[in-house]
N, C-alpha and C. Protein backbone atom coordinates (compact mmCIF):
# COMPACT_ATOMS: atom_id res chain seq x y z
N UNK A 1 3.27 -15.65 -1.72
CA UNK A 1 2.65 -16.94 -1.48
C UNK A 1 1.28 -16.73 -0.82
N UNK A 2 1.33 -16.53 0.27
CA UNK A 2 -0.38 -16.18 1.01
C UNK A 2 -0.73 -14.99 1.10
N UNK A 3 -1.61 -14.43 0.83
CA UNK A 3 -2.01 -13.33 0.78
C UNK A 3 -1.61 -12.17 1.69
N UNK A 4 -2.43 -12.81 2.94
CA UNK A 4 -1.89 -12.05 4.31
C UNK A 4 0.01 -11.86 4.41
N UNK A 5 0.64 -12.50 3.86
CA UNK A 5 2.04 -12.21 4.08
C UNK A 5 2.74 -11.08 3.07
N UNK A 6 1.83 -10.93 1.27
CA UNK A 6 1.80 -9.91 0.51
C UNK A 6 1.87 -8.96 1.52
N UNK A 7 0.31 -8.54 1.80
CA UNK A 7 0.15 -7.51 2.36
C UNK A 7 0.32 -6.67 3.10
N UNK A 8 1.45 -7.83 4.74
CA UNK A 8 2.21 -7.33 5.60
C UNK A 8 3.44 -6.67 4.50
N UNK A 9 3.98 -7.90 4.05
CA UNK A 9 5.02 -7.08 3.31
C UNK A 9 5.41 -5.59 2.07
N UNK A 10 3.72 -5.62 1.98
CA UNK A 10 3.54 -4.26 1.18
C UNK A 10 3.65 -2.96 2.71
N UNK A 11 2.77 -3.62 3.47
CA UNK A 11 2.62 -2.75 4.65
C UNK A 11 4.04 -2.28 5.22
N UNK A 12 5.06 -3.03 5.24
CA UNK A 12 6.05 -2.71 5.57
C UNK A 12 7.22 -2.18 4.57
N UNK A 13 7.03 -2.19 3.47
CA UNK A 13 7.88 -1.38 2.59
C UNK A 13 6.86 0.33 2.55
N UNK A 14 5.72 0.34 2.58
CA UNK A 14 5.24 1.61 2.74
C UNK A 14 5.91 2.43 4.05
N UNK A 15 5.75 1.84 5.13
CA UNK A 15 6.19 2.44 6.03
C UNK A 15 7.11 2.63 5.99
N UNK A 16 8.37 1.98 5.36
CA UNK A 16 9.65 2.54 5.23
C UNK A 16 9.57 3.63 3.89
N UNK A 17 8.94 3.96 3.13
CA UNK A 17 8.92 4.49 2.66
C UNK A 17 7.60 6.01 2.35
N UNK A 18 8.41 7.00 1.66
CA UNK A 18 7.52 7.91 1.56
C UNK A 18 5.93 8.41 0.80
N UNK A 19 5.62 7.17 0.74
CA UNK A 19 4.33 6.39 -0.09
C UNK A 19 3.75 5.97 0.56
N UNK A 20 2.06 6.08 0.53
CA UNK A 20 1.14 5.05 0.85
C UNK A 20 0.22 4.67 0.00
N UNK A 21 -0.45 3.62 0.96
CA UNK A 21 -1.62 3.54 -0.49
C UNK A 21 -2.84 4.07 0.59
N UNK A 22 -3.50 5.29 -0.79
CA UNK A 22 -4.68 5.42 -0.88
C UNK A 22 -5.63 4.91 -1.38
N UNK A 23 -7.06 5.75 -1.64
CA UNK A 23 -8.37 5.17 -2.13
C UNK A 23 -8.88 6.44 -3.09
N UNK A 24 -8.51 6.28 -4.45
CA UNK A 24 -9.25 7.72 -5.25
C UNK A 24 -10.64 7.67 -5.40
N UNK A 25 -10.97 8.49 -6.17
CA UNK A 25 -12.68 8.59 -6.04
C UNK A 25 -12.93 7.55 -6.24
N UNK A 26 -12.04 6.74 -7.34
CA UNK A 26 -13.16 5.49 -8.03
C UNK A 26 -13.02 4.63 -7.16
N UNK A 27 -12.18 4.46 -6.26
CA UNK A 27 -12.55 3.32 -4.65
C UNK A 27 -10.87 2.50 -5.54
N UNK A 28 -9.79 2.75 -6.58
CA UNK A 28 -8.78 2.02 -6.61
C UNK A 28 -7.70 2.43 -6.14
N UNK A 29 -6.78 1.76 -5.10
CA UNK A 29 -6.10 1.54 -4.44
C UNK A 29 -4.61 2.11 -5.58
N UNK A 30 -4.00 3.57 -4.47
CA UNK A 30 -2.86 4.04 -5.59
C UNK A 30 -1.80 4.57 -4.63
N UNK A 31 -0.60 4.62 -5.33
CA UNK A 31 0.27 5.15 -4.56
C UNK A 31 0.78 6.37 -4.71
N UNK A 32 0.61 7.64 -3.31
CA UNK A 32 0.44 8.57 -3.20
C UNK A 32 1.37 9.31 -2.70
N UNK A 33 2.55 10.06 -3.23
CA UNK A 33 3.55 10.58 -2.51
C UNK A 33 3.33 11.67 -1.33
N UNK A 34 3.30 11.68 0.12
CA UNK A 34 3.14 12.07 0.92
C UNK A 34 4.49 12.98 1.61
């Protein structure tokens, strides 16, 4: 629904998980097994 609540909720499945999001050369936003 609102943006800001996406984003917490992306923020918080990353942290539970072994993924984040990065920034590759081309500046797009990917998910990076760490």
């Amino acid at each position: 629904m609102m943006h800001g609540d996406r984003a917490r909720k992306s923020f918080q499945q990353s942290a539970f998980s072994t993924r984040k999001y990065v920034r590759n050369s081309s500046g797009d936003r990917c998910l990076m097994d760490v």
